[in-house]
Protein backbone atom coordinates (compact mmCIF):
# COMPACT_ATOMS: atom_id res chain seq x y z
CA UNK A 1 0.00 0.00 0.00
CA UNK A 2 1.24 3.68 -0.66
CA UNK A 3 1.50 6.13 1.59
CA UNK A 4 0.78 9.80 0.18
CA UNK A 5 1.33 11.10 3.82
CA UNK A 6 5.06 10.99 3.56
CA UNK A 7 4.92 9.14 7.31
CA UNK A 8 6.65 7.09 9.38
CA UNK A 9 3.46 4.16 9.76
CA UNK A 10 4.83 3.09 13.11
CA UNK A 11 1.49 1.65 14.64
CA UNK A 12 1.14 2.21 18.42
CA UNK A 13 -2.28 1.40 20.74
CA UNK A 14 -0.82 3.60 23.41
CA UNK A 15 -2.51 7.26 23.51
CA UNK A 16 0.69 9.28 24.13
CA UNK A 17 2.11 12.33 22.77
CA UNK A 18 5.86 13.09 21.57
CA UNK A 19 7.50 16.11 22.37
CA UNK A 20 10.91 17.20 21.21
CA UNK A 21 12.82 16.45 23.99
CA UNK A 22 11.70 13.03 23.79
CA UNK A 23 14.32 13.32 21.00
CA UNK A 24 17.47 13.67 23.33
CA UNK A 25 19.41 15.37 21.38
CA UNK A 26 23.34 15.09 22.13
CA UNK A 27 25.93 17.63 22.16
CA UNK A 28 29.15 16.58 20.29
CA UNK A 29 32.39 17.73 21.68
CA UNK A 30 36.17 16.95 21.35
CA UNK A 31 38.29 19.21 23.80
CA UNK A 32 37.04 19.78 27.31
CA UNK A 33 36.54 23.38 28.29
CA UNK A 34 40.37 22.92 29.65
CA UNK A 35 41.39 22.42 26.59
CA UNK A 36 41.54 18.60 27.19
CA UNK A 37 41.11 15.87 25.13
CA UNK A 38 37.59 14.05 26.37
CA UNK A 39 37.27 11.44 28.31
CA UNK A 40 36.02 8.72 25.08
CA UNK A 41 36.46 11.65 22.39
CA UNK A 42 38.62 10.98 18.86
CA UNK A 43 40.89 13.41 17.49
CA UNK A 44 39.65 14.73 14.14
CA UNK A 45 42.40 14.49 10.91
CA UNK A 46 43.44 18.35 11.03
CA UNK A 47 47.22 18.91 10.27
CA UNK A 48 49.51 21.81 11.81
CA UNK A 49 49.02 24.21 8.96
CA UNK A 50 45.39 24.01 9.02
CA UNK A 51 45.08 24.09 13.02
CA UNK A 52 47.49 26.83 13.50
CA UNK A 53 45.50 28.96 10.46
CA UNK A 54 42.29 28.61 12.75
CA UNK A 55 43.75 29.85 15.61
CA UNK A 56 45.99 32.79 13.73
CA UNK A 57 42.65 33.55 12.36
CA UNK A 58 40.65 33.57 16.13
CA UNK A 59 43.49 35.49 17.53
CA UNK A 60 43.49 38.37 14.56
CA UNK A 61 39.35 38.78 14.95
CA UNK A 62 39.22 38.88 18.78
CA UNK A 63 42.22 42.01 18.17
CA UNK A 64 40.20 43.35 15.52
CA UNK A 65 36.96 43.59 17.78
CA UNK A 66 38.47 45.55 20.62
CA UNK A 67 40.25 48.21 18.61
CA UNK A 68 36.84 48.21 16.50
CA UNK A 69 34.79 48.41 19.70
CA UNK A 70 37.12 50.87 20.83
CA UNK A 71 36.82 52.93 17.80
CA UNK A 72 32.87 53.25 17.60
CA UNK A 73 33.01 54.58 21.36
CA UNK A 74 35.66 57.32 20.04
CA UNK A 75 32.99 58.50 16.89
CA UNK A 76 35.70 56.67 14.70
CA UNK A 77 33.02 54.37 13.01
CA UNK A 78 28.89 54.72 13.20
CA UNK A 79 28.84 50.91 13.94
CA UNK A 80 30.20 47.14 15.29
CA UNK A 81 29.27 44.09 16.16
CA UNK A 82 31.63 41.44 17.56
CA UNK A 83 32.31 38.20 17.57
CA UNK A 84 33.31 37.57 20.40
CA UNK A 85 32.91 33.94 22.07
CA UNK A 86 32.08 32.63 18.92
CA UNK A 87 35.32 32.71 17.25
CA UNK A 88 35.57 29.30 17.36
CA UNK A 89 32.15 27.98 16.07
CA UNK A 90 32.63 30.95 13.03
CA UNK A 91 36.65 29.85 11.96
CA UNK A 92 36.73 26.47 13.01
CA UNK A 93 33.30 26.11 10.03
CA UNK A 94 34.91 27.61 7.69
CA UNK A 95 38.24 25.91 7.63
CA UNK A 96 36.34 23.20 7.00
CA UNK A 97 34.76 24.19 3.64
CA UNK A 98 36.81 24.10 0.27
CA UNK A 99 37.24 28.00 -0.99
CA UNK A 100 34.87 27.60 -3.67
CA UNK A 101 31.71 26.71 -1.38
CA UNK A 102 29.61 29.62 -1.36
CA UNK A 103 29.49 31.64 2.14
CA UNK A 104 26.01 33.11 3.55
CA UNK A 105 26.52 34.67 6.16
CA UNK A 106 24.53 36.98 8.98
CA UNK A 107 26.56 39.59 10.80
CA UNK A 108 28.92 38.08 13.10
CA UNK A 109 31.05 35.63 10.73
CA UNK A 110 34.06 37.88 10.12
CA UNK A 111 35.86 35.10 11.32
CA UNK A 112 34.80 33.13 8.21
CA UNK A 113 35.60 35.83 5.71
CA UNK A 114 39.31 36.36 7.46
CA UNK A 115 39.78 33.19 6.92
CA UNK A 116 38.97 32.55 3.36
CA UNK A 117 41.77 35.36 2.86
CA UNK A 118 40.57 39.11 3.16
CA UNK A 119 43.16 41.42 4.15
CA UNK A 120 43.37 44.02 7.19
CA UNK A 121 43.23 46.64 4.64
CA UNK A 122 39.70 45.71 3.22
CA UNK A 123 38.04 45.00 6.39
CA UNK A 124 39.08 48.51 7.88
CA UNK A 125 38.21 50.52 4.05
CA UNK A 126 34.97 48.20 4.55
CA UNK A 127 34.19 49.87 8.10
CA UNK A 128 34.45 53.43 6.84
CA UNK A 129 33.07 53.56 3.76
CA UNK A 130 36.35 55.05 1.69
CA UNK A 131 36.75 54.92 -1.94
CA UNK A 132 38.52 51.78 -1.69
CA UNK A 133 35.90 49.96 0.06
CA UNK A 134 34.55 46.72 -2.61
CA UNK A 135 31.50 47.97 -1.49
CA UNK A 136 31.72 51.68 -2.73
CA UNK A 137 30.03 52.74 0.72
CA UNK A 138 26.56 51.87 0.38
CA UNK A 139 26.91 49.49 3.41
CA UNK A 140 26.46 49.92 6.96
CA UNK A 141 30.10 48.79 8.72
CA UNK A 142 30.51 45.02 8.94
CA UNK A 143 28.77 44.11 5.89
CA UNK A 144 30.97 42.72 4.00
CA UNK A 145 31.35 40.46 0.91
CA UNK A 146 33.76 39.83 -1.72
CA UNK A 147 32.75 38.03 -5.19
CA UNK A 148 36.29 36.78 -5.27
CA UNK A 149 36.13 35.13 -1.54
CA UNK A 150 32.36 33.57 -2.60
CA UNK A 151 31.37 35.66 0.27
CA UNK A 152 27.65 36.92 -0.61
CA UNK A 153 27.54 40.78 0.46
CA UNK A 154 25.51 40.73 3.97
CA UNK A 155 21.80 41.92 4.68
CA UNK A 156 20.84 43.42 7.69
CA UNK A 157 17.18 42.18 7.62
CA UNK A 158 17.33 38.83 9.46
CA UNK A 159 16.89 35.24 7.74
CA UNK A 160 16.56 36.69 3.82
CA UNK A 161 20.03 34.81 3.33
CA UNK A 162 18.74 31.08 4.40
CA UNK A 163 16.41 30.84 1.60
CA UNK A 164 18.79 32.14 -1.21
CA UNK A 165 21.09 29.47 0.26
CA UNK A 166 18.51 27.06 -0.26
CA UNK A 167 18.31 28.58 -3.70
CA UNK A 168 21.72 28.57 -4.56
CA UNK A 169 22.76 25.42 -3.41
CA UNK A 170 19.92 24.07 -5.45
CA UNK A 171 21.82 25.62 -8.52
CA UNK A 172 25.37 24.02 -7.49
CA UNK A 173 23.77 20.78 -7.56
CA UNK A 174 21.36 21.00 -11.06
CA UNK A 175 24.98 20.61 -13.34
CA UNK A 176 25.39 16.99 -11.57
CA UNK A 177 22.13 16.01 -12.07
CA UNK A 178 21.34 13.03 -14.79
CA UNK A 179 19.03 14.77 -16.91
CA UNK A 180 17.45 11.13 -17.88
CA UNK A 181 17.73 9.85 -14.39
CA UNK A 182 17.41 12.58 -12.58
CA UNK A 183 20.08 11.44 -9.82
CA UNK A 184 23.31 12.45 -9.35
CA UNK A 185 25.75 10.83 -12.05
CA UNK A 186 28.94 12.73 -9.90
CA UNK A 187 29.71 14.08 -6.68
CA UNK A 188 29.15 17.55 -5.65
CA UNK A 189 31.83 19.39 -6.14
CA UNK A 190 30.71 22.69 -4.45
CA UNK A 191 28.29 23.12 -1.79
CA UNK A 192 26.39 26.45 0.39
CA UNK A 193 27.20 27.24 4.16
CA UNK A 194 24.36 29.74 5.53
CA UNK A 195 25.15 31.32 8.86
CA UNK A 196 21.88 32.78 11.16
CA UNK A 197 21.49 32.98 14.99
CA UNK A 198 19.11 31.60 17.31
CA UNK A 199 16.82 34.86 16.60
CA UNK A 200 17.22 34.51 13.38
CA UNK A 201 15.32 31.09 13.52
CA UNK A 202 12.25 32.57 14.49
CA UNK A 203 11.97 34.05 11.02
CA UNK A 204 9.99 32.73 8.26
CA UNK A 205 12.46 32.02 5.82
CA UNK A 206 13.83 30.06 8.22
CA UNK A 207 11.39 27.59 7.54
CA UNK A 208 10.13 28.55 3.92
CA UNK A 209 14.50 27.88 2.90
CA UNK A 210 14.75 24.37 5.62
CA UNK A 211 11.61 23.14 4.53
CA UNK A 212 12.73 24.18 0.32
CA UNK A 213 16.38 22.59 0.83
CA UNK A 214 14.81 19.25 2.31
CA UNK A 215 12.29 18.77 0.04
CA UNK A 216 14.38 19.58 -3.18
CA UNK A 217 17.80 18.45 -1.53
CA UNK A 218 20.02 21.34 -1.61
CA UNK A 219 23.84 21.02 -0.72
CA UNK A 220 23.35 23.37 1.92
CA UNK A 221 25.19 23.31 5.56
CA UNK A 222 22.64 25.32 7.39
CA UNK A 223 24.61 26.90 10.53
CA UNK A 224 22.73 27.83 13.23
CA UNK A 225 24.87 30.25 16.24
CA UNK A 226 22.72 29.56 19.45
CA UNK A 227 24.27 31.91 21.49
CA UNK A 228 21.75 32.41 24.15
CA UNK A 229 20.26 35.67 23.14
CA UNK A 230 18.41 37.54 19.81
CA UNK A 231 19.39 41.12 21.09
CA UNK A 232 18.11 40.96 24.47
CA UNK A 233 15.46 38.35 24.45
CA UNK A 234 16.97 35.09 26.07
CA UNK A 235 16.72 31.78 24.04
CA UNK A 236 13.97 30.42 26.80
CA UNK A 237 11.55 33.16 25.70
CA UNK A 238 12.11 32.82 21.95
CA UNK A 239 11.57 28.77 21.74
CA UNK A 240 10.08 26.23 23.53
CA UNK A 241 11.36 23.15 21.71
CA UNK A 242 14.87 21.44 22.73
CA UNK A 243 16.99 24.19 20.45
CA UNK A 244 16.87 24.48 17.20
CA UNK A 245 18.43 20.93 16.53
CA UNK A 246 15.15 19.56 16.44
CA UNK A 247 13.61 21.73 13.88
CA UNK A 248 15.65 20.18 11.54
CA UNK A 249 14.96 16.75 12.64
CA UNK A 250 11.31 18.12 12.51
CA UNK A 251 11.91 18.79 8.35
CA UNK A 252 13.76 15.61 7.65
CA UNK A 253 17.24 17.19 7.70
CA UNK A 254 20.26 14.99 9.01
CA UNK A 255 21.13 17.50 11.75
CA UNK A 256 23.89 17.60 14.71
CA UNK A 257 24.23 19.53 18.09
CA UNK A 258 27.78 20.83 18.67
CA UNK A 259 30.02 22.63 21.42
CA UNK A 260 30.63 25.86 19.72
CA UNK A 261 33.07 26.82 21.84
CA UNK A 262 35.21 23.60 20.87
CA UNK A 263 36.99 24.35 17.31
CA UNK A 264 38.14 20.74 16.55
CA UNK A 265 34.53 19.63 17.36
CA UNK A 266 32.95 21.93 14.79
CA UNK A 267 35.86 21.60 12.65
CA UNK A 268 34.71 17.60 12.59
CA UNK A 269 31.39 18.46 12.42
CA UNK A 270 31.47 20.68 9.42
CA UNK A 271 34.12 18.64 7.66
CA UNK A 272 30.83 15.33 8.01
CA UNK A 273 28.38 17.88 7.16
CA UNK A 274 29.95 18.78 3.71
CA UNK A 275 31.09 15.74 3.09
CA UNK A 276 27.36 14.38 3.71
CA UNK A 277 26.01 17.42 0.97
CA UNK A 278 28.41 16.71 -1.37
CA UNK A 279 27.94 13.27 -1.69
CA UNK A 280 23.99 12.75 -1.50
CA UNK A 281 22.92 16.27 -2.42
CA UNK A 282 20.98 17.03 1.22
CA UNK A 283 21.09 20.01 3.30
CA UNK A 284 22.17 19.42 7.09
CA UNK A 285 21.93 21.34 9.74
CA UNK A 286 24.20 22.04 12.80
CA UNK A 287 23.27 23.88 16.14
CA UNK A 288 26.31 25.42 17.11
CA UNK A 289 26.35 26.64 21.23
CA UNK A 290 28.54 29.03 22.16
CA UNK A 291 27.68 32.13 24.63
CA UNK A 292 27.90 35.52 22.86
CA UNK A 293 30.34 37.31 25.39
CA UNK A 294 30.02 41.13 24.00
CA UNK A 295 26.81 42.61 23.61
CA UNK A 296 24.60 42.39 20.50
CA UNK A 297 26.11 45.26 18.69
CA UNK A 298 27.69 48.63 19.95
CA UNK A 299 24.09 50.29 20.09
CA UNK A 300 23.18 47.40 22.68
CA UNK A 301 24.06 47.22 26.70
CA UNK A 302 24.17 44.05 28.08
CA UNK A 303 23.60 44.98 31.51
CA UNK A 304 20.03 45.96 31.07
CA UNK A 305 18.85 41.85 30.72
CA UNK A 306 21.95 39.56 31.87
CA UNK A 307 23.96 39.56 35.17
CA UNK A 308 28.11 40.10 34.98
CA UNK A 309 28.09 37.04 37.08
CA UNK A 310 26.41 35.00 33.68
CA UNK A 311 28.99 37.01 31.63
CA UNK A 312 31.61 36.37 34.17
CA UNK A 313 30.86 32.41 34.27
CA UNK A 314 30.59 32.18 30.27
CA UNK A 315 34.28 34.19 30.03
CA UNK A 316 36.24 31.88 31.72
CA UNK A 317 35.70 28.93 28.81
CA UNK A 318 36.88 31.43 26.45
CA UNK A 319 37.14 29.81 22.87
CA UNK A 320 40.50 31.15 21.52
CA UNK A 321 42.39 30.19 24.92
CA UNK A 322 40.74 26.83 25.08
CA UNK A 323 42.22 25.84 21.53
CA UNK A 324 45.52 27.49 22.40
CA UNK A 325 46.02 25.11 24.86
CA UNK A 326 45.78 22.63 22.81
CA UNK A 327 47.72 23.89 20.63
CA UNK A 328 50.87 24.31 23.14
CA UNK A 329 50.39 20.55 24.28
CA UNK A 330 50.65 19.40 20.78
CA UNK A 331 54.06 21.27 20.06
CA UNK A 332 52.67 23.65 17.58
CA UNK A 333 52.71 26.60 19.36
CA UNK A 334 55.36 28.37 21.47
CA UNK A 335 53.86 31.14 24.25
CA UNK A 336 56.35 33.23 24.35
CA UNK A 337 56.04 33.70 20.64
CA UNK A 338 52.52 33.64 20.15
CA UNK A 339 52.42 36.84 22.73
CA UNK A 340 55.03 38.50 20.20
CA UNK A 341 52.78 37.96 17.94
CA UNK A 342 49.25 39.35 19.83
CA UNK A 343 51.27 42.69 19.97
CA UNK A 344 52.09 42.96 16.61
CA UNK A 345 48.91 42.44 15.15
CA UNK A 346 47.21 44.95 17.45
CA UNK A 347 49.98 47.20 16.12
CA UNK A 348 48.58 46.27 12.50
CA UNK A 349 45.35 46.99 13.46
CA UNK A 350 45.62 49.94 14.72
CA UNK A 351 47.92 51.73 11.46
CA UNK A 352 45.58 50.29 9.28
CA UNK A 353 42.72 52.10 11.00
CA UNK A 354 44.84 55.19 10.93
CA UNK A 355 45.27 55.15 6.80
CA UNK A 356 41.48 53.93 5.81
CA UNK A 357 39.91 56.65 8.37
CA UNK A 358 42.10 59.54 6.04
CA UNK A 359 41.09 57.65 2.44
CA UNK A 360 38.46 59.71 0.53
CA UNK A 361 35.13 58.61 0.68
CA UNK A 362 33.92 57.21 -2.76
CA UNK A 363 32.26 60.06 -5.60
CA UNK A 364 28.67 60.32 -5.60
CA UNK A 365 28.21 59.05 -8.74
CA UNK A 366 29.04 55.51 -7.54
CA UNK A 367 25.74 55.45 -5.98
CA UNK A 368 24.13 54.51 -9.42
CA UNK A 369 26.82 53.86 -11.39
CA UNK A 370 26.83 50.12 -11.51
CA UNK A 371 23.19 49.74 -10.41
CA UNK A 372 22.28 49.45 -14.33
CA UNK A 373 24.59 49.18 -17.60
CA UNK A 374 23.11 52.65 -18.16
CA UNK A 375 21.50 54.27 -15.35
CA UNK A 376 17.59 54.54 -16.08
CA UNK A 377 15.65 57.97 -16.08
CA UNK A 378 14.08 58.03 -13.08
CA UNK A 379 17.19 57.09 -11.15
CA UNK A 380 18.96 59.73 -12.80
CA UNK A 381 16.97 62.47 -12.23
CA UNK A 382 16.84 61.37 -8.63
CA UNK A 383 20.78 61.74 -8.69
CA UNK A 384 20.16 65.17 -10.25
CA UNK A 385 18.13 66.22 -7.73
CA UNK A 386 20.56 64.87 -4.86
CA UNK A 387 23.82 66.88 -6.76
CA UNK A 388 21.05 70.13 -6.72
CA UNK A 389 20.79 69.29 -2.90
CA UNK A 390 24.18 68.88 -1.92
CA UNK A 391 25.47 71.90 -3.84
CA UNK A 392 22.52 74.38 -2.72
CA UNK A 393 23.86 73.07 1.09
CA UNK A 394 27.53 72.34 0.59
CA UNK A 395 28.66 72.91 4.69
CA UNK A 396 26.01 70.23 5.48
CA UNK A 397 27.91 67.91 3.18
CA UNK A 398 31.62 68.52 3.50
CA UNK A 399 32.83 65.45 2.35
CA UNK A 400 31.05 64.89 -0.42
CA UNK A 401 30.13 68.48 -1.84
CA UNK A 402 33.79 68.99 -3.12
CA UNK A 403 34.03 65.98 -4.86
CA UNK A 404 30.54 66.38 -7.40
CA UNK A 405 31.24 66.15 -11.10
């Protein structure tokens, strides 16, 4: 007999609901918050290069944030959000990918895009909006992307970039399709990583892009940051299911719970999870939990819905220490010399903050110029208008007045 319900027909005569707990969903983790080896845990295959590239990469962001921080408190730039605690969960993902796979990302994956390769000098012409930004400006600070990194450019709006991964995974997986067959006749080579928090998840294109990417079997890793809060509103009042693990049990999506604070453990998982996409064509989905240590952005305080006690418990199991000591009991990394280095890369930060904050802020004209081939009428009289504007008022628009052809 068929069955058009798409159902598991496991007969019971007991009246008795399920809830998702019942589903006991485990946590996987390699290194102890001590930086351990656990008790029963296997070492993932990661080489020296590899493992000391995650952690160069961790110790550059975590720099990067507090001058950043630091420099939106001193009017320096309008805007920041951090990454702190998550380092590991955001580097540790994307070491794992091959540079090809496509990157989705939220707001707080700098990590990711440091890693793939983007220089000091673009994130800090990014974060003020100079003439040498890829972006040309029209982008709040710390929304990046970078065509040649297959980073897509971020949205602010929350969730819009889950189903477009959906979407484009779909698309990296129609060229190895069999178009008599309609299966796979070769392994995938490329695949989609989509990054959203725990907020994010409340969404709905959260669901609309799970629910699209299970049914159609995208290659998509979706890569879910559960770090306790969506702003200010604490994960117990946005869900009342066991995490978001189960939703994607709930759609029929091989799915995994994992210690974001542990970067071999997410370095394992991720490394399954593609390896899982590329070979069948399915999405998966991992939970990553890790405690976001900063606040939400620099326009957020803390202190106004969590205790410095929570804070102060969460800090000590800091991410980029716990893999460092690793790191030092494996060989591959001398103290003395890794301090050397912490200095010299705030150093770095802070001259290339001094340069981009001095470059010129891009021309008006590239506000439409690449919008169209040729810009369209209505969007250049609006630019007419604005050059009008900005001359009538020129000391309301120092920067920019000067510079209008």
């Amino acid at each position: 007999m068929t069955n058009p319900n798409n159902v598991s027909l496991n007969i019971s005569h007991e009246l008795a609901f399920i809830d998702s707990h019942a589903l006991n969903i485990p946590t996987y983790r390699v290194l102890n918050e001590q930086g351990v080896l656990s008790e029963g845990a296997t070492l993932p295959e990661i080489d020296q290069d590899t493992a000391l590239k995650i952690y160069d990469t961790m110790r550059f962001i975590r720099a990067l944030d507090e001058r950043m921080q630091a420099a939106q408190r001193q009017g320096r730039v309008s805007f920041y959000m951090q990454c702190l605690g998550e380092e590991a969960a955001v580097t540790a993902s994307a070491a794992a990918l091959d540079d090809n796979d496509m990157i989705m990302a939220q707001y707080r994956e700098q990590a990711a895009l440091r890693y793939r390769g983007f220089t000091l000098e673009q994130f800090m012409n990014q974060m003020f909006s100079n003439e040498l930004d890829l972006g040309k400006g029209r982008q709040m600070p710390i929304h990046y992307g970078s065509n040649e990194l297959n980073y897509m450019t971020i949205s602010s709006p929350l969730g819009t970039q889950i189903p477009q991964a959906s979407g484009y995974a779909y698309g990296q997986k129609i060229k190895h399709i069999n178009k008599q067959t309609g299966e796979l006749d070769s392994e995938i080579d490329n695949i989609t990583i989509c990054y959203f928090g725990e907020g994010a998840a409340s969404e709905g294109d959260f669901h609309a892009g799970l629910n699209m990417a299970a049914v159609h079997k995208a290659p998509v890793i979706f890569f879910a940051r559960n770090n306790g809060y969506a702003i200010s509103t604490p994960a117990e009042e946005q869900f009342a299911g066991d995490g978001i693990a189960s939703r994607g049990v709930g759609y029929g999506i091989k799915t995994i719970r994992v210690d974001g604070g542990d970067a071999l453990a997410v370095y394992a998982a991720t490394k399954a999870a593609r390896d899982h996409a590329t070979k069948t064509g399915e999405p998966v989905l991992i939970e990553s939990l890790a405690y976001r240590l900063g606040a939400h952005s620099t326009s957020d305080d803390p202190s106004g819905y969590r205790s410095k006690d929570e804070e102060a418990s969460y800090r000590e199991n800091c991410p980029v220490a716990r893999f460092r000591t690793w790191l030092v009991a494996q060989g591959w990394l001398n103290e003395q010399e890794d301090e050397q280095v912490k200095e010299q890369v705030r150093e770095q930060i802070l001259d290339a903050l001094k340069v981009a904050e001095k470059v010129a802020k891009p021309p008006l004209e590239d506000l439409i110029s690449d919008v169209y081939d040729t810009p369209i009428p209505s969007l250049q009289a609006q630019y007419e208008q604005l050059k009008s504007h900005i001359k009538k008022y020129p000391d309301a628009y120092p920067i920019t007045a000067g510079r209008i052809k």
